[in-house]
N, C-alpha and C. Protein backbone atom coordinates (compact mmCIF):
# COMPACT_ATOMS: atom_id res chain seq x y z
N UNK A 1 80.48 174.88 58.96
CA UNK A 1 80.84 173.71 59.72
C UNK A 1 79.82 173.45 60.84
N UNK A 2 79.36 174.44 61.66
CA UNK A 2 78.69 174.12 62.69
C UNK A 2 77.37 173.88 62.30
N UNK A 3 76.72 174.38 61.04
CA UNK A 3 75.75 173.88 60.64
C UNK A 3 75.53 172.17 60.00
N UNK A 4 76.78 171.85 59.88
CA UNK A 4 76.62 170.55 58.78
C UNK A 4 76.80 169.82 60.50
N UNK A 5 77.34 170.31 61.52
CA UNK A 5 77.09 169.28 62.69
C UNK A 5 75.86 169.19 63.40
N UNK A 6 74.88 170.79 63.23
CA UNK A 6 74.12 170.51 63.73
C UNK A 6 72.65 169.40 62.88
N UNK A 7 73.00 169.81 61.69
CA UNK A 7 71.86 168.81 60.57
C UNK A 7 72.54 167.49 61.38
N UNK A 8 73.91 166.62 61.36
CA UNK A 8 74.07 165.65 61.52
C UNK A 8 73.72 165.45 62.91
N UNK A 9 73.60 166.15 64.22
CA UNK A 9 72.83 165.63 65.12
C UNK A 9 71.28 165.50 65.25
N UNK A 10 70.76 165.94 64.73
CA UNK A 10 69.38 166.12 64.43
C UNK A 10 68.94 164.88 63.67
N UNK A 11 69.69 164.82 63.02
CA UNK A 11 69.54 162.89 62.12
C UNK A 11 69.64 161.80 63.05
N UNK A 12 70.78 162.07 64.21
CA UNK A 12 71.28 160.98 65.08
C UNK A 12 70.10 161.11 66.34
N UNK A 13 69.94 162.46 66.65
CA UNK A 13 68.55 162.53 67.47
C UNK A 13 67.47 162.17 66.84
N UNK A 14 66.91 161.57 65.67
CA UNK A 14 65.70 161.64 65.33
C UNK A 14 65.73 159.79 65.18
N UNK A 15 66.90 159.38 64.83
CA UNK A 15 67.53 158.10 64.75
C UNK A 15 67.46 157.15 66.03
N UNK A 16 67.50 157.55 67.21
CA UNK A 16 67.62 157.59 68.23
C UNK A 16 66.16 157.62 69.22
N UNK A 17 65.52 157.87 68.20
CA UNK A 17 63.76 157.55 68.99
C UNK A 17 63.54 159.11 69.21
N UNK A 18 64.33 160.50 69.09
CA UNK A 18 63.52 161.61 69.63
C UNK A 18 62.74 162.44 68.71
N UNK A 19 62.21 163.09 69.36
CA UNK A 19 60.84 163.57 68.95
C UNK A 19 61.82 165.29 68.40
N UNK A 20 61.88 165.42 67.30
CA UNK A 20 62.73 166.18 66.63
C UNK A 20 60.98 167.41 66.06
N UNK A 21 60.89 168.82 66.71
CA UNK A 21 60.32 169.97 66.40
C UNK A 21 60.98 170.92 65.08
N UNK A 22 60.20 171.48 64.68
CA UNK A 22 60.90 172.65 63.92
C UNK A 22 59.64 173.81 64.28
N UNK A 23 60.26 175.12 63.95
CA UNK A 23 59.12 176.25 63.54
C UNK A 23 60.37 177.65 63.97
N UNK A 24 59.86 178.50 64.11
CA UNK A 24 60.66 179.56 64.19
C UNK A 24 60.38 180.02 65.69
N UNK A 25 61.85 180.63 66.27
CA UNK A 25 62.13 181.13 67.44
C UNK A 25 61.69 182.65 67.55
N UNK A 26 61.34 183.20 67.75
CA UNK A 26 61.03 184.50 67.46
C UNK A 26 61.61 185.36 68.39
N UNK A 27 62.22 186.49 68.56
CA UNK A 27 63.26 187.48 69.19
C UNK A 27 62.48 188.35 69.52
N UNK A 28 63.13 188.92 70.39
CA UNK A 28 62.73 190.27 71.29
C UNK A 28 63.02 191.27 70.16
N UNK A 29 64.12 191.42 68.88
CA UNK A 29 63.87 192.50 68.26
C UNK A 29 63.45 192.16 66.52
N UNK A 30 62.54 190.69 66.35
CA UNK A 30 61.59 191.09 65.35
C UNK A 30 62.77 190.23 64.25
N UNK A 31 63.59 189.72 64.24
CA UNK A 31 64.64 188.99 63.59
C UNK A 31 64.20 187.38 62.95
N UNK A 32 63.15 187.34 63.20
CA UNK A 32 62.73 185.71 62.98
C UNK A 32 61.36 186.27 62.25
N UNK A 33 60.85 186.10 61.05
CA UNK A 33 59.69 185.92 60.76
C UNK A 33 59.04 184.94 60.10
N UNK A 34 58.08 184.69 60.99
CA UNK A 34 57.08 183.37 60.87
C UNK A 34 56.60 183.05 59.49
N UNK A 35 56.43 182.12 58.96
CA UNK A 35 56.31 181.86 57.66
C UNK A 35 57.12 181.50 56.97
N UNK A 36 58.02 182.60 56.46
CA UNK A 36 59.48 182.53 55.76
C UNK A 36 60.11 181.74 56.50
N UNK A 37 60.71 181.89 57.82
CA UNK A 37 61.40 181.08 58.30
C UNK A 37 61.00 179.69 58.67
N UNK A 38 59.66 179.45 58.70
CA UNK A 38 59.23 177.94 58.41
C UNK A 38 59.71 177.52 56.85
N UNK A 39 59.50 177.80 56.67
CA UNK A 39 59.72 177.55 55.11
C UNK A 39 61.43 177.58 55.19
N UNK A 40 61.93 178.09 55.23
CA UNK A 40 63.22 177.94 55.01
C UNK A 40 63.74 176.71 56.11
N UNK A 41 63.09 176.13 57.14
CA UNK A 41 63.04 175.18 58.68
C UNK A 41 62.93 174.37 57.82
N UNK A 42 61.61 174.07 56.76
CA UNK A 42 61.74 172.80 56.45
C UNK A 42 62.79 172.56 55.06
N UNK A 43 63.19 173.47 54.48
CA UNK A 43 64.35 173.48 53.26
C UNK A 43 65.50 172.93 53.95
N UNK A 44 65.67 173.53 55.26
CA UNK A 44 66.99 172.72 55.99
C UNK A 44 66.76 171.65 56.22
N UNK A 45 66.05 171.21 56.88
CA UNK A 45 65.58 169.64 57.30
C UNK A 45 66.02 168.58 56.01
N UNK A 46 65.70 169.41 54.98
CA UNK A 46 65.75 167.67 53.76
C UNK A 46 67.03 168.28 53.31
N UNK A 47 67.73 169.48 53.44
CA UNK A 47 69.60 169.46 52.91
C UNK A 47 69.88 168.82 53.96
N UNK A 48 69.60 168.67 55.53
CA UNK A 48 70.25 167.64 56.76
C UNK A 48 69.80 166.21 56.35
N UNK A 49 69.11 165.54 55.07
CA UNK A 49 68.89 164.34 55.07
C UNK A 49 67.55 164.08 55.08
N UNK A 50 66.75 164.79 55.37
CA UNK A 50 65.34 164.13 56.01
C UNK A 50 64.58 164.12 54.68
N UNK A 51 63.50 163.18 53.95
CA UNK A 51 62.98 163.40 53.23
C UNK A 51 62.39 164.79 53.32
N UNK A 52 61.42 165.03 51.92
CA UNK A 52 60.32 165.99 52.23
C UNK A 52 59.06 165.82 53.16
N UNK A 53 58.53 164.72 53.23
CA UNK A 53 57.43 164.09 53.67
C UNK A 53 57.91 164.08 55.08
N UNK A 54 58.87 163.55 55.76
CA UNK A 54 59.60 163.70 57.11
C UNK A 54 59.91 165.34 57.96
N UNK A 55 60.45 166.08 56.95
CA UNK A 55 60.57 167.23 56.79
C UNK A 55 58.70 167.64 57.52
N UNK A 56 58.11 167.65 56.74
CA UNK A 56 56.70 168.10 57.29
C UNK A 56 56.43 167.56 58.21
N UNK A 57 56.30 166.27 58.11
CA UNK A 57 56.02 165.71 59.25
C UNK A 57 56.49 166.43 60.53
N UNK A 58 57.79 166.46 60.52
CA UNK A 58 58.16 167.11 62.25
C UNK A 58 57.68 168.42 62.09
N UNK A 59 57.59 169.18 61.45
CA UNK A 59 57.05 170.45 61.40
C UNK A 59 55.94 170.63 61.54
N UNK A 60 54.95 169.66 61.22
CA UNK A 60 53.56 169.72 62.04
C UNK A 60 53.26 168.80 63.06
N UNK A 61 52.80 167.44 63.06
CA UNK A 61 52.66 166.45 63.44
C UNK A 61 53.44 166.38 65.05
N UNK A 62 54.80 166.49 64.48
CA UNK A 62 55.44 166.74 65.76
C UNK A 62 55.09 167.54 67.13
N UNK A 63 54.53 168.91 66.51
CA UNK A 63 54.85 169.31 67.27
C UNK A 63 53.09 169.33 68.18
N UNK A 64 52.50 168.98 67.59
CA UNK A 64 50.85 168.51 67.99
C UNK A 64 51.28 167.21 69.03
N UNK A 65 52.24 166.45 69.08
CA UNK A 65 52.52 165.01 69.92
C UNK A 65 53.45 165.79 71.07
N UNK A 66 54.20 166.72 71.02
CA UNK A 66 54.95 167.26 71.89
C UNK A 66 53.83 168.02 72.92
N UNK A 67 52.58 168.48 72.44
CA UNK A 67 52.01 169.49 73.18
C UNK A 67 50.71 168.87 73.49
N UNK A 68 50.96 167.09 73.21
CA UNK A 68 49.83 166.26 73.30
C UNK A 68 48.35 166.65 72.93
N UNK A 69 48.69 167.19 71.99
CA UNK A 69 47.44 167.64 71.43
C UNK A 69 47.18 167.09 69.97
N UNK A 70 47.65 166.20 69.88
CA UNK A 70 47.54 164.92 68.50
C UNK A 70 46.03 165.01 68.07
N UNK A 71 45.30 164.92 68.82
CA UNK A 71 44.04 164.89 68.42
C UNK A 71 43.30 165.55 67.97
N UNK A 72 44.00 167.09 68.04
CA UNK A 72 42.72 168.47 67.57
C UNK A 72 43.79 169.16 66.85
N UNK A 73 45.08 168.69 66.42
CA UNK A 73 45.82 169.94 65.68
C UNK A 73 46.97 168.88 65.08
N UNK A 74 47.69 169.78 64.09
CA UNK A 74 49.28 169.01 63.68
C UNK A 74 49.23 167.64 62.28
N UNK A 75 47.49 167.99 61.72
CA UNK A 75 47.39 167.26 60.52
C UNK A 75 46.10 167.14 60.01
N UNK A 76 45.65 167.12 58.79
CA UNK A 76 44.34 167.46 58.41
C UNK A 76 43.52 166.49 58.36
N UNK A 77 42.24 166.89 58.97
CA UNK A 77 41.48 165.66 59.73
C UNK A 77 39.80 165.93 59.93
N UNK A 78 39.00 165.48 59.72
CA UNK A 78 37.56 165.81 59.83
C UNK A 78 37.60 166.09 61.25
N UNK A 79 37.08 167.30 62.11
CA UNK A 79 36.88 167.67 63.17
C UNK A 79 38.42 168.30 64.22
N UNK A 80 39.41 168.26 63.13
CA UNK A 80 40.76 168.94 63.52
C UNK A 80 40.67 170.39 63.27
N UNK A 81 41.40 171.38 64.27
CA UNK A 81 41.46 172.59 64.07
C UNK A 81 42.47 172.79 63.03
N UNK A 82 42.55 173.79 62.08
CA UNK A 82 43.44 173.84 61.22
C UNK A 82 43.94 175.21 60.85
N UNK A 83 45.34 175.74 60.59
CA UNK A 83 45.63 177.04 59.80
C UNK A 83 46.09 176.23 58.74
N UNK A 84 45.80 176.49 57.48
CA UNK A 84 46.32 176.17 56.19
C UNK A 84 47.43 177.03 55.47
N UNK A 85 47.76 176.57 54.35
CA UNK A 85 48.22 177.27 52.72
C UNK A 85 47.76 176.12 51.95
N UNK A 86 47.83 177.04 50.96
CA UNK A 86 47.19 176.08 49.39
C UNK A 86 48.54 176.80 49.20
N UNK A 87 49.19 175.41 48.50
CA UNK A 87 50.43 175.91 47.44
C UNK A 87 50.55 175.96 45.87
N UNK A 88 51.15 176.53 45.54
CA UNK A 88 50.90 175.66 43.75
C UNK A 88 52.14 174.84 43.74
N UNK A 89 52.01 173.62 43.65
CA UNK A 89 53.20 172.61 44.23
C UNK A 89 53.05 172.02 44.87
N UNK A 90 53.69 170.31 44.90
CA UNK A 90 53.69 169.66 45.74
C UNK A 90 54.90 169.49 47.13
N UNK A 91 55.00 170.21 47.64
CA UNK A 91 56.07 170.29 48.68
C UNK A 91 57.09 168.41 49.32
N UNK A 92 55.66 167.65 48.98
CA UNK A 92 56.18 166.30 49.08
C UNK A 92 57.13 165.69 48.11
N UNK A 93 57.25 166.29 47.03
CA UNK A 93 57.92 165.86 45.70
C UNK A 93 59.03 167.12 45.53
N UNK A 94 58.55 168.39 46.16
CA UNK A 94 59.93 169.09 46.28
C UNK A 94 59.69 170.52 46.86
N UNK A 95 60.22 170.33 47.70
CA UNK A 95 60.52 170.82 49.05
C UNK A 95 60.27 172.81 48.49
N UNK A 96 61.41 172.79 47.65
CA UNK A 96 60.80 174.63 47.51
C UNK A 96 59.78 174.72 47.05
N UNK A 97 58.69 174.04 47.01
CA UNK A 97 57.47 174.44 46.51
C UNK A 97 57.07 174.85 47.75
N UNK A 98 57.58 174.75 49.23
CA UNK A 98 56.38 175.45 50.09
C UNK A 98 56.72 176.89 50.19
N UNK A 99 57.51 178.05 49.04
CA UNK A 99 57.65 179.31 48.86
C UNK A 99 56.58 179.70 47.35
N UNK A 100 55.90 178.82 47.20
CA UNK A 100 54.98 178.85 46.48
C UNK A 100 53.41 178.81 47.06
N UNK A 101 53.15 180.05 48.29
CA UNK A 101 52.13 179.91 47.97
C UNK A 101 50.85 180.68 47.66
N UNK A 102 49.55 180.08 47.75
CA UNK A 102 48.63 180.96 46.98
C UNK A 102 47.46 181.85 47.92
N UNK A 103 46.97 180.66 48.69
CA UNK A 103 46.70 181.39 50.25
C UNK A 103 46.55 180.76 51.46
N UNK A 104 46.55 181.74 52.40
CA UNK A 104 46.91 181.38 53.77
C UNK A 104 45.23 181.18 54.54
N UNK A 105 45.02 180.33 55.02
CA UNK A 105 43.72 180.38 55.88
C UNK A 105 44.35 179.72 57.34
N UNK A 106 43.42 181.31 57.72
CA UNK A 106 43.55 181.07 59.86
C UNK A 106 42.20 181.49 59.97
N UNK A 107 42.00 180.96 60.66
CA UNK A 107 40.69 180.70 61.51
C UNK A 107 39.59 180.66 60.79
N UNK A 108 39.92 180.02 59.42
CA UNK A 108 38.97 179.87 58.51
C UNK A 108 38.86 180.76 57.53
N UNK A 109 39.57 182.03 57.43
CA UNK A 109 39.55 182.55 56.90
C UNK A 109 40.61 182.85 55.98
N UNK A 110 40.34 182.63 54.17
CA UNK A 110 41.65 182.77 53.14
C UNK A 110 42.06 184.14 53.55
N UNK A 111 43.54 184.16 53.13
CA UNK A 111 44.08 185.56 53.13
C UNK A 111 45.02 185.50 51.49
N UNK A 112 45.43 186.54 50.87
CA UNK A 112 46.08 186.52 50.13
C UNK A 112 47.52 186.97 50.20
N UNK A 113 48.71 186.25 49.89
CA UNK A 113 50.05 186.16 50.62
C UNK A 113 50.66 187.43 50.01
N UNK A 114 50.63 188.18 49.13
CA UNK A 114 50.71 189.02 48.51
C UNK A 114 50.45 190.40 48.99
N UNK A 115 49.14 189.98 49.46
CA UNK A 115 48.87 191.35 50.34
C UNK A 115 49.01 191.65 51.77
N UNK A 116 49.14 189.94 52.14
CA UNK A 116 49.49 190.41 53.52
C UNK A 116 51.47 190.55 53.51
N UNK A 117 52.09 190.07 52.54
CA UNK A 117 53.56 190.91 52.54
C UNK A 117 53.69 192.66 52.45
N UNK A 118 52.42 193.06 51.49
CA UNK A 118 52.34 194.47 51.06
C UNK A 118 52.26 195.10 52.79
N UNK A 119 51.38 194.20 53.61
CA UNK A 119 50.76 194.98 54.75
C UNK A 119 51.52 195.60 55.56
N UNK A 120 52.89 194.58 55.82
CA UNK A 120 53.57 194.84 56.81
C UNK A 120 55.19 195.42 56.04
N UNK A 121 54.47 195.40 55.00
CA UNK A 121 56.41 196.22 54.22
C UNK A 121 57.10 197.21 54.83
N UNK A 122 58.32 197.17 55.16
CA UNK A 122 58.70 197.95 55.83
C UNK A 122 58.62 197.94 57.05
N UNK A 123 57.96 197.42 58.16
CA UNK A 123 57.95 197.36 59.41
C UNK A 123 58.31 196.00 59.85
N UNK A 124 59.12 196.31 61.14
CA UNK A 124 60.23 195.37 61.99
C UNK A 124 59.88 195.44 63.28
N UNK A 125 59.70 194.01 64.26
CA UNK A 125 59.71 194.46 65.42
C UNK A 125 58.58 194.41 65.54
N UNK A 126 58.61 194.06 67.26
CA UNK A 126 57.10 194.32 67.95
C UNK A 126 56.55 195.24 67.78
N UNK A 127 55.39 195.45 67.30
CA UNK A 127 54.37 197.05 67.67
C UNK A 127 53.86 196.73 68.81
């Protein structure tokens, strides 16, 4: 119940002219992990209504206009900073394709998602 109220305010806030964020909260004991829980941020977003394409949108875009930094981050752009994934899938046409993916690039550099799950198996929590 409290979830189907909070999707329906989030529609009425976004309805409403506000500037609606997603990404993951992360805890003092290691309970939120980044990635997965984006991914699962934007799976909620389009069961609360939001397209897929909307769905991303606030999940990037957004949050580059919140931190007024529209111009160097939050969408892919000749001379924009960027962390990527390559997916196999179009996430715009359906949404669990962004648990499909193939690799991760930060700071320019591919990583393989596979191995960086192997890396941290088993460990929780800040080191």
């Amino acid at each position: 119940m409290a979830l189907k109220k909070e999707m329906e305010f989030e529609r009425a806030f976004v309805s409403a002219g506000g500037l609606l964020l997603a990404g993951c909260d992360p805890t003092s004991f290691g309970g939120v992990l980044p990635g997965y829980g984006d991914q699962r941020g934007l799976e909620l977003l389009v069961e609360a209504g939001f397209t897929a394409v909307e769905a991303i949108h606030i999940a990037t875009a957004n949050g580059a206009v919140y931190l007024g930094e529209e111009a160097t981050i939050g969408s892919v752009a000749v001379g924009r900073a960027a962390d990527l994934v390559v997916l196999a899938g179009n996430p715009a046409v359906s949404i669990d394709d962004v648990e499909k993916v193939e690799t991760v690039f930060k700071d320019g550099v591919g990583y393989d998602p596979v191995k960086l799950t192997e890396s941290v198996q088993g460990l929780m929590g800040i080191r």
